[in-house]
Protein backbone atom coordinates (compact mmCIF):
# COMPACT_ATOMS: atom_id res chain seq x y z
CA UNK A 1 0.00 0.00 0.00
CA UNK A 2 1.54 3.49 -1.38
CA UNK A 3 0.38 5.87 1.36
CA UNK A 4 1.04 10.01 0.56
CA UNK A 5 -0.02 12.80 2.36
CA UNK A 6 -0.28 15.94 0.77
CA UNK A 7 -0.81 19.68 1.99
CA UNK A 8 -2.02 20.94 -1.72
CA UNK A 9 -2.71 24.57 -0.74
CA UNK A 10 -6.33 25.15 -2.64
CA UNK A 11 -7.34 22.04 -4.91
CA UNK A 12 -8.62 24.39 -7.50
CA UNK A 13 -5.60 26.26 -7.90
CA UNK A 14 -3.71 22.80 -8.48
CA UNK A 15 -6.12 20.43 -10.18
CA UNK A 16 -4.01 19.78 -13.16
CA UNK A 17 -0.67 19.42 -11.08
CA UNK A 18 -2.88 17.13 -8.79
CA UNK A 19 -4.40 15.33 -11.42
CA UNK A 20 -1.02 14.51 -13.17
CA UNK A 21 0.98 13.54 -9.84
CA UNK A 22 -2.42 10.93 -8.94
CA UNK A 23 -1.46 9.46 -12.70
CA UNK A 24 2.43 9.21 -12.58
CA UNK A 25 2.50 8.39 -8.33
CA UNK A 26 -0.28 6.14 -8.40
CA UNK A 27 -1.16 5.90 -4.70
CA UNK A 28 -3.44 3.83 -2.89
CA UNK A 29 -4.08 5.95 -0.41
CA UNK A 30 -4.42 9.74 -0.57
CA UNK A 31 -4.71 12.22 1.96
CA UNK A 32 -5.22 15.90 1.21
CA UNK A 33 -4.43 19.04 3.40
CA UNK A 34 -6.02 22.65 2.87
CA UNK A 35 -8.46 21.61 -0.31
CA UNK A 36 -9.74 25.31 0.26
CA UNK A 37 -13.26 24.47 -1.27
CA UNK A 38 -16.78 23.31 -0.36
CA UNK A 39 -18.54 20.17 -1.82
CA UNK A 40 -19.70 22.64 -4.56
CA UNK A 41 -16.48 23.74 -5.35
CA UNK A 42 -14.06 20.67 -5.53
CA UNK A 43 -13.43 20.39 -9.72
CA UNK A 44 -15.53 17.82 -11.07
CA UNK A 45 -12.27 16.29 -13.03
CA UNK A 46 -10.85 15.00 -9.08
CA UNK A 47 -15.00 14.28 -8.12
CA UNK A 48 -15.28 11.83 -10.80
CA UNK A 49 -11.96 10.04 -10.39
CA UNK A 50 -11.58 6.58 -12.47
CA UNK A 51 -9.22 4.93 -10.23
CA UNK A 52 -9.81 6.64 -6.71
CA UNK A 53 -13.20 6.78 -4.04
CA UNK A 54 -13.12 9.52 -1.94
CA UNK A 55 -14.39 11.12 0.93
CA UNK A 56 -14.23 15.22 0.76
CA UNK A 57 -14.62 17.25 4.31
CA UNK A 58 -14.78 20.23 2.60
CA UNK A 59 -14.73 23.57 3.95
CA UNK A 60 -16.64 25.17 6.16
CA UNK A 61 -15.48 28.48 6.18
CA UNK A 62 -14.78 30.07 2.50
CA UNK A 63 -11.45 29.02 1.66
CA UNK A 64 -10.31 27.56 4.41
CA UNK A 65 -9.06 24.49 5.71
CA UNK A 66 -10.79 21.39 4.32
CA UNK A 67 -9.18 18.04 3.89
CA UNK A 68 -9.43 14.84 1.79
CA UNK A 69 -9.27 11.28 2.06
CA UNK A 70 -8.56 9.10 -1.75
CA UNK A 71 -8.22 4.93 -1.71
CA UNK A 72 -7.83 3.43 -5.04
CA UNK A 73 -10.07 1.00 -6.84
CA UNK A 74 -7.61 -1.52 -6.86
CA UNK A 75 -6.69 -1.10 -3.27
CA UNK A 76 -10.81 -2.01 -2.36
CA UNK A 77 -10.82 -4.70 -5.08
CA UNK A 78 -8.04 -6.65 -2.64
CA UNK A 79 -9.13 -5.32 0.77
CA UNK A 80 -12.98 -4.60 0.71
CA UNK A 81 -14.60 -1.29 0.25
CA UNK A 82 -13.23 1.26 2.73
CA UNK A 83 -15.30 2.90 5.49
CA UNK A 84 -15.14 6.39 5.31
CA UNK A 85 -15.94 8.75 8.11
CA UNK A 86 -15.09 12.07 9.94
CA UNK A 87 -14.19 11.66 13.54
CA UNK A 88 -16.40 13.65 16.06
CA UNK A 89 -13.77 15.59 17.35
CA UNK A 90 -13.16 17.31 14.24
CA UNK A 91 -14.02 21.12 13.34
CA UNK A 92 -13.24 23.17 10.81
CA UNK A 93 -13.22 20.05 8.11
CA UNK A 94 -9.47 19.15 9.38
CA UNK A 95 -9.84 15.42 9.82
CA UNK A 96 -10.79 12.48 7.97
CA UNK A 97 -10.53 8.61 8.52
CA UNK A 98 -11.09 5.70 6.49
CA UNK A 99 -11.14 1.86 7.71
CA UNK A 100 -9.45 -0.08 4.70
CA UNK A 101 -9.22 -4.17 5.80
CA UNK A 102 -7.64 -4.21 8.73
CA UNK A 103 -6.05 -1.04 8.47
CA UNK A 104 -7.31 2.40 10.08
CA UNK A 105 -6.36 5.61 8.54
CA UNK A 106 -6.21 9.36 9.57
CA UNK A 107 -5.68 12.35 7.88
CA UNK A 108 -5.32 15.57 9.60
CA UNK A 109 -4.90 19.40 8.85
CA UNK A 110 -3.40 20.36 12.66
CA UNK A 111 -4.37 24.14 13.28
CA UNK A 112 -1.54 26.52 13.01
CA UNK A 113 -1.97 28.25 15.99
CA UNK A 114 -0.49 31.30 15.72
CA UNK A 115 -3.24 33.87 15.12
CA UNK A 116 -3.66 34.66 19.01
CA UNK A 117 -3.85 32.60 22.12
CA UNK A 118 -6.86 31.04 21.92
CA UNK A 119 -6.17 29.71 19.03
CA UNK A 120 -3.05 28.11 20.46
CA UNK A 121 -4.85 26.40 23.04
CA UNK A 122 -7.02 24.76 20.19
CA UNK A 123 -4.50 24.08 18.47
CA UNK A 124 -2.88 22.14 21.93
CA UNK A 125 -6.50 20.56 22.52
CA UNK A 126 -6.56 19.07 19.19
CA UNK A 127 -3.79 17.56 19.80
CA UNK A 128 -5.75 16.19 23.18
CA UNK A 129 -8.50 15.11 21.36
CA UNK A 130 -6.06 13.15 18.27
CA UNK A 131 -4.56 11.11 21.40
CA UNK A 132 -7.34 10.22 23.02
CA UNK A 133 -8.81 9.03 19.17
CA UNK A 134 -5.78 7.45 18.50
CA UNK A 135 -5.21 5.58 21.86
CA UNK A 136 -9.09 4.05 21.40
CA UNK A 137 -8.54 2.79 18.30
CA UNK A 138 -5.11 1.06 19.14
CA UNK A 139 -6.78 -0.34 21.96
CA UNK A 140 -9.05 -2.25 20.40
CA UNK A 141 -6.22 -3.78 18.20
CA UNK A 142 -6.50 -1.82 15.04
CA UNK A 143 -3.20 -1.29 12.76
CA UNK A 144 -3.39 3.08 12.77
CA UNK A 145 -1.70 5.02 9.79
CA UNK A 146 -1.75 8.84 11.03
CA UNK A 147 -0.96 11.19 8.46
CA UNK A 148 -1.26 14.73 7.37
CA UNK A 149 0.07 18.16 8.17
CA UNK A 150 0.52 18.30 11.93
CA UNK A 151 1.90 21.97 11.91
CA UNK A 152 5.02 21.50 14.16
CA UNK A 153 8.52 20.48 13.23
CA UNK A 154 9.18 17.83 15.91
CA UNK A 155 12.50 17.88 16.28
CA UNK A 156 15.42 20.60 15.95
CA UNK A 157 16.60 18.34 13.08
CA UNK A 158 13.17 18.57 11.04
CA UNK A 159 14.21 22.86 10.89
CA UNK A 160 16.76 24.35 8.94
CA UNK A 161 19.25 25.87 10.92
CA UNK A 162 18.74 28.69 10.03
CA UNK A 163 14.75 28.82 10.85
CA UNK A 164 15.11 26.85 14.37
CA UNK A 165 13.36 29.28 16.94
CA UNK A 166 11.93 27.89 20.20
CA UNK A 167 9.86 30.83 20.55
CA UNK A 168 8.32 30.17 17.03
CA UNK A 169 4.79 28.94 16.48
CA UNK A 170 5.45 25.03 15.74
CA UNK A 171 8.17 24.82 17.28
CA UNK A 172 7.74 25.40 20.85
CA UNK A 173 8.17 22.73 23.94
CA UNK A 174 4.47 22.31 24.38
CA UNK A 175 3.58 21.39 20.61
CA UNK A 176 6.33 19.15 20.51
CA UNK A 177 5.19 17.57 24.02
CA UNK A 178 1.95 17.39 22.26
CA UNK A 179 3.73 14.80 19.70
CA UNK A 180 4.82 12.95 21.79
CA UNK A 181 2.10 12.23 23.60
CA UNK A 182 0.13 11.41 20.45
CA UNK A 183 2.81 8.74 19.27
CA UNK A 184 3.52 7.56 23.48
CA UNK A 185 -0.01 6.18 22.35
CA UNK A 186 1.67 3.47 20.01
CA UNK A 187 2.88 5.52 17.36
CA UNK A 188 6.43 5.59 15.14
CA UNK A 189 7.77 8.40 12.83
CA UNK A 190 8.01 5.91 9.79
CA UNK A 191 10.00 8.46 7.62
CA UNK A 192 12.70 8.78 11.00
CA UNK A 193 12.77 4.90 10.90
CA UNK A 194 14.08 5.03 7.47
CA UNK A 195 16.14 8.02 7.19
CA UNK A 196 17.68 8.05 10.86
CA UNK A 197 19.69 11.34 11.40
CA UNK A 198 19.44 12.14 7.98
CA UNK A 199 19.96 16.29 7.56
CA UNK A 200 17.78 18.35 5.05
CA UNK A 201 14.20 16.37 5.01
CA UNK A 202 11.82 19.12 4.57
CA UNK A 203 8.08 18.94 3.62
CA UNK A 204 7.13 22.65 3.49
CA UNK A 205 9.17 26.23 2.42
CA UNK A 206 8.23 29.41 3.07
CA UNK A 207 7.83 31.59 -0.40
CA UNK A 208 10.40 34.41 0.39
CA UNK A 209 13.71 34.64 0.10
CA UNK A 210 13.96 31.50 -2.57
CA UNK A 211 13.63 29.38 0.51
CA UNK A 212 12.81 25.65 -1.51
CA UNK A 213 15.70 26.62 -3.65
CA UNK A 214 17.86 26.89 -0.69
CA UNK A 215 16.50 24.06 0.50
CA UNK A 216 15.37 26.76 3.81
CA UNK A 217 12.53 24.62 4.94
CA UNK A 218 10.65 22.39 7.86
CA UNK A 219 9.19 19.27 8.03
CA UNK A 220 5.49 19.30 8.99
CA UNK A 221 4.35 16.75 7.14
CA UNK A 222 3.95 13.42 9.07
CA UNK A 223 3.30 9.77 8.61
CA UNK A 224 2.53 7.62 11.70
CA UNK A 225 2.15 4.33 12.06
CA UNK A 226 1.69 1.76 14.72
CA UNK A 227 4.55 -0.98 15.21
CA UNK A 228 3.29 -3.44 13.14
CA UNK A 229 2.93 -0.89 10.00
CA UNK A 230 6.26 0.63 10.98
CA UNK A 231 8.34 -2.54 10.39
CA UNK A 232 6.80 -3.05 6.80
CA UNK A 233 7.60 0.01 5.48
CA UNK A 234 10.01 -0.45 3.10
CA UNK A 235 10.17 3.00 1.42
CA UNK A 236 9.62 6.46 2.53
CA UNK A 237 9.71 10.00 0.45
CA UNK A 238 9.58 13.24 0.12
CA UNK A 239 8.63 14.32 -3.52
CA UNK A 240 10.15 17.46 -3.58
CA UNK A 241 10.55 17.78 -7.26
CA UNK A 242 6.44 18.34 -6.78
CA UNK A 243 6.50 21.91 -6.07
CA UNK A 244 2.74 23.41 -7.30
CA UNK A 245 2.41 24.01 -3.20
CA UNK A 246 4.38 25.08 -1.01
CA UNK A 247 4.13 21.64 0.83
CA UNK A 248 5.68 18.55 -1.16
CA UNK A 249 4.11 15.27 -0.81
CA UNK A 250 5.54 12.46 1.58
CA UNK A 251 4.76 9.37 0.98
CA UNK A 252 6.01 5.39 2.53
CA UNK A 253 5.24 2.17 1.16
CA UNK A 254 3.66 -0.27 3.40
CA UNK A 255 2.87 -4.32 3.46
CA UNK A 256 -0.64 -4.76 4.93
């Protein structure tokens, strides 16, 4: 199973780049970050997909937010048809979930968190509410893939140099704390498992100061999986020749 996850930045804006990635990367599993677009709004070319079922959340507030979930045809025709839902902890269209065989996956759009204080503490009780999600469904024996944009660089290692602030929003003790709590609950960093120590494995650039050409970047883009998951991986990317957003996908390759 090709899992990706994929902070597009608008899905009208890149429907063509979308649409020609799905055809040359072929996942099995898609999840989409910041679709920017209600049900009436997602192009009907990614709607009407050949070789994908979706589920949209699309988004509530005008341009804002809104995430994806994509499993391939062939994917159900060997595992069953996947069960789609939206967890009830989610707001503002940031999380989506999808049972596929054994397997359960989550996408999530993590809230910045920067605008003001309250919207830091959301952004901390999110993280609350992911764990507590998370946790349940390991619990009751599940294999977990979490995925998506979680908004915080980790470690010191997933910043540039250059960019590493402790004072910065997504990089501060408690969001990282946060992280950890949410993988304490059974959870691995699959791309860390495969590229141990490794320097310069960003997911997301700012647009000033030709910052992906420098290479300037961060790595908020995440895929978790539970041990099990973890030890089949045998691949794990960053596309960052894919650069319609400013977020590239990542993407791991797992047995299941």
């Amino acid at each position: 199973m090709k899992l990706t996850t994929w902070n597009i930045n608008g899905i009208r804006a890149r429907e063509q780049a979308l649409l020609r990635w799905i055809a040359v990367a072929q996942p099995d599993v898609l999840c989409l970050q910041e679709i920017k677009a209600d049900l009436t709004q997602i192009p009907e070319s990614l709607q009407n997909l050949a070789t994908h079922t979706a589920l949209w959340n699309g988004s509530a507030k005008k341009g804002y937010s809104g995430t994806a979930l994509l499993v391939s045809n062939t994917l159900i025709q060997t595992h069953g048809d996947a069960v789609f839902s939206i967890p009830s902890f989610d707001a503002e269209s940031r999380t989506v979930q999808a049972v596929i065989g054994k397997t359960v996956v989550i996408g999530v759009y993590v809230p910045r968190g920067e605008k003001d204080a309250a919207h830091y503490k959301w952004k901390l009780d999110f993280f609350t509410a992911l764990e507590t999600h998370t946790a349940s469904l390991i619990a009751a024996g599940h294999d977990v893939v979490l995925c998506g944009d979680m908004n915080v660089a980790h470690k010191d290692l997933d910043v540039h140099p250059s960019q590493q602030n402790p004072e910065a929003c997504g990089q501060r003790p408690p969001e990282r704390e946060a992280i950890d709590r949410v993988m304490a609950t059974g959870f691995q960093d699959v791309y860390r498992n495969l590229h141990a120590g490794e320097e310069g494995c960003f997911s997301w650039w700012p647009y000033w100061r030709n910052a992906r050409e420098r290479n300037l970047g961060w790595r908020l883009d995440y895929i978790y999986a539970t041990p099990r998951l973890a030890a089949s991986a045998t691949a794990a990317v960053i596309d960052s020749s894919e650069a319609s957003s400013d977020h590239s996908p990542v993407s791991t390759q797992f047995v299941i």
